[in-house]
C-alpha atoms as a PDB file:
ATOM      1  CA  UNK A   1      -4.618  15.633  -1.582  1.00  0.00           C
ATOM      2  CA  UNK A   2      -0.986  13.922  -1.517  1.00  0.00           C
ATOM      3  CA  UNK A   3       1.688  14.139   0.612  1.00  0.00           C
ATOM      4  CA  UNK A   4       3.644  10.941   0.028  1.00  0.00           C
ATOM      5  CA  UNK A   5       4.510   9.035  -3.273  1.00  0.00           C
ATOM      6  CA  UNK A   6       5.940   5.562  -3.634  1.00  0.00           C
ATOM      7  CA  UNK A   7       6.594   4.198  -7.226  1.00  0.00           C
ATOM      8  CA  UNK A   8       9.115   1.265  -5.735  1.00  0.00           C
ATOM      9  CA  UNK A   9      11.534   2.040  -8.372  1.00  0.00           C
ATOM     10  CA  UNK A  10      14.335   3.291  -5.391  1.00  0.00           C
ATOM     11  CA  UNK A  11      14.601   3.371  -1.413  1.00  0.00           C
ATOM     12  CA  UNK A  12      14.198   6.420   0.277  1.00  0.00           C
ATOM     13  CA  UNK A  13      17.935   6.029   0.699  1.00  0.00           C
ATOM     14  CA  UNK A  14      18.072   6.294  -3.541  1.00  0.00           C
ATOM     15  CA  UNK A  15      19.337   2.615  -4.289  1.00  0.00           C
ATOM     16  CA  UNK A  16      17.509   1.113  -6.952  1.00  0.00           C
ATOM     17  CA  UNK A  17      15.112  -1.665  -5.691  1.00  0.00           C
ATOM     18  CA  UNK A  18      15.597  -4.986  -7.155  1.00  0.00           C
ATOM     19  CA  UNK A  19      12.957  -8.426  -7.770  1.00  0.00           C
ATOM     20  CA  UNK A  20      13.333 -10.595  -5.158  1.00  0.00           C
ATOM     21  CA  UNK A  21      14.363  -7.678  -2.175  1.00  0.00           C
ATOM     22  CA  UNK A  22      11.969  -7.505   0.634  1.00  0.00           C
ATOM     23  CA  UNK A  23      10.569  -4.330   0.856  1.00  0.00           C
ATOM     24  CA  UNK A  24       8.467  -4.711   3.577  1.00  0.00           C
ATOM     25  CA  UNK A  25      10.417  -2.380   5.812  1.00  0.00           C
ATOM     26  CA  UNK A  26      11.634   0.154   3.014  1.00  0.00           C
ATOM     27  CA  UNK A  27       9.394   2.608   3.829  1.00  0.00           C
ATOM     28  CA  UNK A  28       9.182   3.183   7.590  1.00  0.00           C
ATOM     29  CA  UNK A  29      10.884   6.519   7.347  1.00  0.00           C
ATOM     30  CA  UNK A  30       7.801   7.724   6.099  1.00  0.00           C
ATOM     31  CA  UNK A  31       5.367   5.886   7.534  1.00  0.00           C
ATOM     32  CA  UNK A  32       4.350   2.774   5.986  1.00  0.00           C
ATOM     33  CA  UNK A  33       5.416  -1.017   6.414  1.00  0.00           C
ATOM     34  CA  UNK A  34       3.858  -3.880   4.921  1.00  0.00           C
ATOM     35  CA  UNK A  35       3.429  -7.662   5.084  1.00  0.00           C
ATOM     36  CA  UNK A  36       2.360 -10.322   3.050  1.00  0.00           C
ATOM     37  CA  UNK A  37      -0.138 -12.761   3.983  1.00  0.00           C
ATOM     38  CA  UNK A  38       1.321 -15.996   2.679  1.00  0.00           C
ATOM     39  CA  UNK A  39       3.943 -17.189   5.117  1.00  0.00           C
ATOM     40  CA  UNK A  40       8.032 -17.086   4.036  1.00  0.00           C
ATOM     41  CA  UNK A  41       6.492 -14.512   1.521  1.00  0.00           C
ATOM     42  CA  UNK A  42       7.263 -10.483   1.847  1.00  0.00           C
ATOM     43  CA  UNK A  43       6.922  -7.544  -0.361  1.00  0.00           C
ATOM     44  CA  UNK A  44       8.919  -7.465  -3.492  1.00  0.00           C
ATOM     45  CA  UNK A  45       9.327  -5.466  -6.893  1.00  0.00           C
ATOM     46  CA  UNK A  46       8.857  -6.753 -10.062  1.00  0.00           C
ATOM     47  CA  UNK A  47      10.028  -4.972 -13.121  1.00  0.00           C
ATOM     48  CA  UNK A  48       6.240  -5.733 -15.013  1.00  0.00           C
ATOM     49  CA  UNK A  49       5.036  -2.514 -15.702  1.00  0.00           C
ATOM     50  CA  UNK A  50       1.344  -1.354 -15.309  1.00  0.00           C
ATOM     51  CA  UNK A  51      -0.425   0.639 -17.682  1.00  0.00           C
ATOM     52  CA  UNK A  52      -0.803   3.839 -17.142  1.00  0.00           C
ATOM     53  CA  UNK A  53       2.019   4.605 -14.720  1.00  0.00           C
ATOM     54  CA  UNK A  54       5.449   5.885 -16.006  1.00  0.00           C
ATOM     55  CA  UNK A  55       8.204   3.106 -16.680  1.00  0.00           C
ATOM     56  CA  UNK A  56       9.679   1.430 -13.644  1.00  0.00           C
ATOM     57  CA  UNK A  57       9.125  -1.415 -10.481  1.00  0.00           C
ATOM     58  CA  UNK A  58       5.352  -1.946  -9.217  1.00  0.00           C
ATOM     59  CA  UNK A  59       5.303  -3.865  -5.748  1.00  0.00           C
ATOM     60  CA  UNK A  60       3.718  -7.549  -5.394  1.00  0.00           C
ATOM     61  CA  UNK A  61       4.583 -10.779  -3.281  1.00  0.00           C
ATOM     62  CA  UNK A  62       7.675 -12.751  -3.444  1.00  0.00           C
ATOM     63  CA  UNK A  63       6.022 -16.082  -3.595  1.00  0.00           C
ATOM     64  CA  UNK A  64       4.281 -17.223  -5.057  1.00  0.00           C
ATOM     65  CA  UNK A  65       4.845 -13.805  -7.440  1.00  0.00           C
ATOM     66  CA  UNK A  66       1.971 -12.097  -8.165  1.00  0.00           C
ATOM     67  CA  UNK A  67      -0.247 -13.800  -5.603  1.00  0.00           C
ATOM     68  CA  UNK A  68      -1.667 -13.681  -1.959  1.00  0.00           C
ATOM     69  CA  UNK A  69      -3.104 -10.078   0.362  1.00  0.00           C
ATOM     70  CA  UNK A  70      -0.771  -7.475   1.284  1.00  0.00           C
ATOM     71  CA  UNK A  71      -1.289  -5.253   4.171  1.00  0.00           C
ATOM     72  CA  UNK A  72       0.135  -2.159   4.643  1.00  0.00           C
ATOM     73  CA  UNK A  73       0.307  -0.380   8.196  1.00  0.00           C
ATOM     74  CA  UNK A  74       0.679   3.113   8.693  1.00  0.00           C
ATOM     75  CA  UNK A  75       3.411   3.742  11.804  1.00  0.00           C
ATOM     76  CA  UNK A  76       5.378   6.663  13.348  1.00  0.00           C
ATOM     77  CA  UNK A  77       8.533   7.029  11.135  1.00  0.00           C
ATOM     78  CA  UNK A  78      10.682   8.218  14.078  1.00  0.00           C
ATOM     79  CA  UNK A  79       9.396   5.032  16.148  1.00  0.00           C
ATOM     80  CA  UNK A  80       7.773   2.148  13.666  1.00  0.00           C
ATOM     81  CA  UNK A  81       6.123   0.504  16.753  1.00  0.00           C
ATOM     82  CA  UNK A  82       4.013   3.149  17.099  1.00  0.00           C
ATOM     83  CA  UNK A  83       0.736   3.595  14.620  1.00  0.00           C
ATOM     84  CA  UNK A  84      -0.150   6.499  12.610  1.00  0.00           C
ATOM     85  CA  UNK A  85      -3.515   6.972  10.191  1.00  0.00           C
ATOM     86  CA  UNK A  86      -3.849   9.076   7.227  1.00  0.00           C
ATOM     87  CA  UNK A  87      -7.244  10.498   5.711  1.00  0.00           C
ATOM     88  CA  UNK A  88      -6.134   9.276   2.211  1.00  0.00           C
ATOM     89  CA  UNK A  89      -4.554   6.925   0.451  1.00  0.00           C
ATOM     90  CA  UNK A  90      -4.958   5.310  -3.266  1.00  0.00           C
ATOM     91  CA  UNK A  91      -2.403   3.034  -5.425  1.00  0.00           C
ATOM     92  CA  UNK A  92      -3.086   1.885  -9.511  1.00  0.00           C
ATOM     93  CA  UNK A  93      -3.393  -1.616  -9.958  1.00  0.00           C
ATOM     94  CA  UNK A  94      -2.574  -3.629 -12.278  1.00  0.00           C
ATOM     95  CA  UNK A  95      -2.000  -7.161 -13.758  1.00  0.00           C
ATOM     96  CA  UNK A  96      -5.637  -8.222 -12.909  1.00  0.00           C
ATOM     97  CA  UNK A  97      -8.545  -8.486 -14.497  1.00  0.00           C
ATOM     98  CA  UNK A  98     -11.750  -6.499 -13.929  1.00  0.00           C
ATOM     99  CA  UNK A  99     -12.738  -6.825 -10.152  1.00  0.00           C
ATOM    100  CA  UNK A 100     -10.297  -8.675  -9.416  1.00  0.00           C
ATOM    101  CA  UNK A 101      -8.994  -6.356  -6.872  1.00  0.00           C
ATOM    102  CA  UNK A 102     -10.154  -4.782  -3.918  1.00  0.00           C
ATOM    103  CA  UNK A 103      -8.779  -1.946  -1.600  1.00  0.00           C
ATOM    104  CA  UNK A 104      -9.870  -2.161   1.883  1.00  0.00           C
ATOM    105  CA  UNK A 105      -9.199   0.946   4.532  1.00  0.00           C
ATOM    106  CA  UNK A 106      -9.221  -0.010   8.677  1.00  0.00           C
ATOM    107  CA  UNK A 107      -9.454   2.033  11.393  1.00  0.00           C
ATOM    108  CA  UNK A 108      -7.712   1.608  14.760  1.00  0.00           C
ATOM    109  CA  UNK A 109      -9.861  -0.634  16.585  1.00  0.00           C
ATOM    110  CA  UNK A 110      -9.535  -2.974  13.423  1.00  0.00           C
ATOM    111  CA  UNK A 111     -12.957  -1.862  11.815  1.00  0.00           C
ATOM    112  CA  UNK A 112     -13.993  -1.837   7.830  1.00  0.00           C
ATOM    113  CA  UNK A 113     -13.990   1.695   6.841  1.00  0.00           C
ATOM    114  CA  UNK A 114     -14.481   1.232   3.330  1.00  0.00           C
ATOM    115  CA  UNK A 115     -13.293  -0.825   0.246  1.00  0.00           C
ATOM    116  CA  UNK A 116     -13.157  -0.283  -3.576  1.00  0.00           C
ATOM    117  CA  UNK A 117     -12.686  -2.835  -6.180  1.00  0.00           C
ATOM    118  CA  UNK A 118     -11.368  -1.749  -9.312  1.00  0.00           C
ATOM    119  CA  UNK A 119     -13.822  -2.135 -12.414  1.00  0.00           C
ATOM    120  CA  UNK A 120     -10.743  -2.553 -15.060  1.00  0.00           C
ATOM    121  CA  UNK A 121      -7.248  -3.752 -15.259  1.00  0.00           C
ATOM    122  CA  UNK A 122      -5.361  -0.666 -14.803  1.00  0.00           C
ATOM    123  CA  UNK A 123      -7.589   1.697 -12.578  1.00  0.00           C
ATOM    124  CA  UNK A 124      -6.254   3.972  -9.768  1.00  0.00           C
ATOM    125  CA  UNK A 125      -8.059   2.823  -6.924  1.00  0.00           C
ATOM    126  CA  UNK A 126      -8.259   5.299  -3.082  1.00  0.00           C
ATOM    127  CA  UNK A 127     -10.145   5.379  -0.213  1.00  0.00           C
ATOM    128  CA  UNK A 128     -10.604   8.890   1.121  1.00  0.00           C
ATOM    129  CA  UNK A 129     -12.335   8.746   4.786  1.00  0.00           C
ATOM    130  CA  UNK A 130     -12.796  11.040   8.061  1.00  0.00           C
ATOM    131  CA  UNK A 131     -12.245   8.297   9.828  1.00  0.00           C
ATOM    132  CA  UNK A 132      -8.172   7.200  10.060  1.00  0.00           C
ATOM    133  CA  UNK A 133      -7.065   5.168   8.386  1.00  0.00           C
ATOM    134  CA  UNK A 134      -4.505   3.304  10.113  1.00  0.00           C
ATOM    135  CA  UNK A 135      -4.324   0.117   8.258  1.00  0.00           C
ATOM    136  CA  UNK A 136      -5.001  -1.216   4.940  1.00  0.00           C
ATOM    137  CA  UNK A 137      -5.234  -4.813   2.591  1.00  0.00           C
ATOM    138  CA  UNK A 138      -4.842  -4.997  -1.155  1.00  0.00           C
ATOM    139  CA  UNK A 139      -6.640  -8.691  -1.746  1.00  0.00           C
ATOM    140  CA  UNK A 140      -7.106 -10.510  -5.073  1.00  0.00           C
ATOM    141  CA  UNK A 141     -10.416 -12.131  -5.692  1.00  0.00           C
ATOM    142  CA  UNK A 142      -9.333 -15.396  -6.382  1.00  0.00           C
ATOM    143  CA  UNK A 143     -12.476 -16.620  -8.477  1.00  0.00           C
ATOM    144  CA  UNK A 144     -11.592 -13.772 -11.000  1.00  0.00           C
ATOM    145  CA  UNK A 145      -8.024 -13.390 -10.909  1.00  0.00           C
ATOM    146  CA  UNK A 146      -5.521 -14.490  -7.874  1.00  0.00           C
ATOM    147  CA  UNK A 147      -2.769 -12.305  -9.660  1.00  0.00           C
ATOM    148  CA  UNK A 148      -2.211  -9.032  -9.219  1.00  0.00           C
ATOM    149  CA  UNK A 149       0.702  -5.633  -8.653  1.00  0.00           C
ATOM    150  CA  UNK A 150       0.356  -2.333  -7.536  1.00  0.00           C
ATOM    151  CA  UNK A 151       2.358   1.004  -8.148  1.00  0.00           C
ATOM    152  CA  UNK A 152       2.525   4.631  -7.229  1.00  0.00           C
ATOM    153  CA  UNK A 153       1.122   4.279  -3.930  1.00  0.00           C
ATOM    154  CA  UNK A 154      -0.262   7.805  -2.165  1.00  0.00           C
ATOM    155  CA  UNK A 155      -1.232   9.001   0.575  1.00  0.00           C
ATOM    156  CA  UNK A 156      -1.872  12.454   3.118  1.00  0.00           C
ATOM    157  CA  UNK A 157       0.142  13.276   5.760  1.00  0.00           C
ATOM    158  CA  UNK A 158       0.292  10.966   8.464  1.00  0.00           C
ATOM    159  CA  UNK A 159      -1.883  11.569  12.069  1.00  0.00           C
ATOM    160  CA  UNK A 160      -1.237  10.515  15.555  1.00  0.00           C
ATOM    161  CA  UNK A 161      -3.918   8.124  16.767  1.00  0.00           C
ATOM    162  CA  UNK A 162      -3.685  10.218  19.841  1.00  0.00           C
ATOM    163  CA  UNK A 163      -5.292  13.243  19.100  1.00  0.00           C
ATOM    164  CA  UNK A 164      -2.344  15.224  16.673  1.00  0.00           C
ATOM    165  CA  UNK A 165      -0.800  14.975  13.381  1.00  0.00           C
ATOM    166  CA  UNK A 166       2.792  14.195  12.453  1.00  0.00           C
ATOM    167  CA  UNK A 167       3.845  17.849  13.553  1.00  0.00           C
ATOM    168  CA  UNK A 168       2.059  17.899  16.682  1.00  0.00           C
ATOM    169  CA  UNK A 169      -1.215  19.766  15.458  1.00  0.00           C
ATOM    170  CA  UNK A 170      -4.197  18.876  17.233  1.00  0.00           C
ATOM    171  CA  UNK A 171      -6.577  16.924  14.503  1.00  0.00           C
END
């Protein structure tokens, strides 16, 4: 159901990510940027691993680390400006306690598709939907746990809001 893979332990360019780095841009070549909701705060790694993933980076804010939304958008990699959607897309979180984080999949016009919360502290979390999904949050329910990471994000190949996938197929 995959196309795409991000573990955030390298760029797409093969340089080793590092804590601190804003990543929020890595990833346009293949379709995804992302922001963090807490101002003068971006994407980051951090080299605390997650259960249940292999060894490496999993992504979270700068600061405060650990804390605050992050949205990810789905975009044209040839032309970031423009938005994409894919029909899937599911990351494992980690660092949090038991519904302490939730997974929530847009559409174009800005409308709830659907969101999961996960039910333990490590638990691969996705949204699958016929519906694009052009943008996403990954929030922390601050009344359970305000901390939280994420790793091996995935997702389906990416579709033109217009009508036709990445090569040009009509959806």
């Amino acid at each position: 159901i995959t196309n795409m893979k991000i573990d955030f332990n390298s760029s797409l360019q093969g340089k080793i990510l590092r804590a601190g780095q804003n990543i929020n841009r890595t990833y346009e070549k293949i379709g995804l940027s992302f922001l963090s909701s807490r101002a003068n705060s971006y994407l980051t790694v951090s080299p605390k691993e997650i259960g249940g993933i292999q060894q490496g980076n999993s992504a979270t804010n700068h600061r405060p680390l650990f804390e605050g939304n992050i949205s990810g958008r789905f975009c044209n990699p040839e032309n970031p400006a423009e938005t994409r959607a894919v029909s899937f897309l599911g990351l494992r979180g980690g660092l949090v306690k038991p519904g302490g984080t939730t997974l929530t999949a847009f559409d174009a016009n800005n409308k709830k598709i659907e969101a999961t919360t996960s039910i333990n502290g490590n638990q691969f979390i996705g949204i699958f939907s016929k519906v694009p999904i052009t943008h996403f949050t990954i929030s922390a329910n601050s009344e359970i746990d305000p901390t939280f990471s994420f790793d091996d994000l995935i997702f389906t190949e990416l579709l033109s809001t217009t009508g036709n996938d990445s090569t040009g197929r009509t959806i």
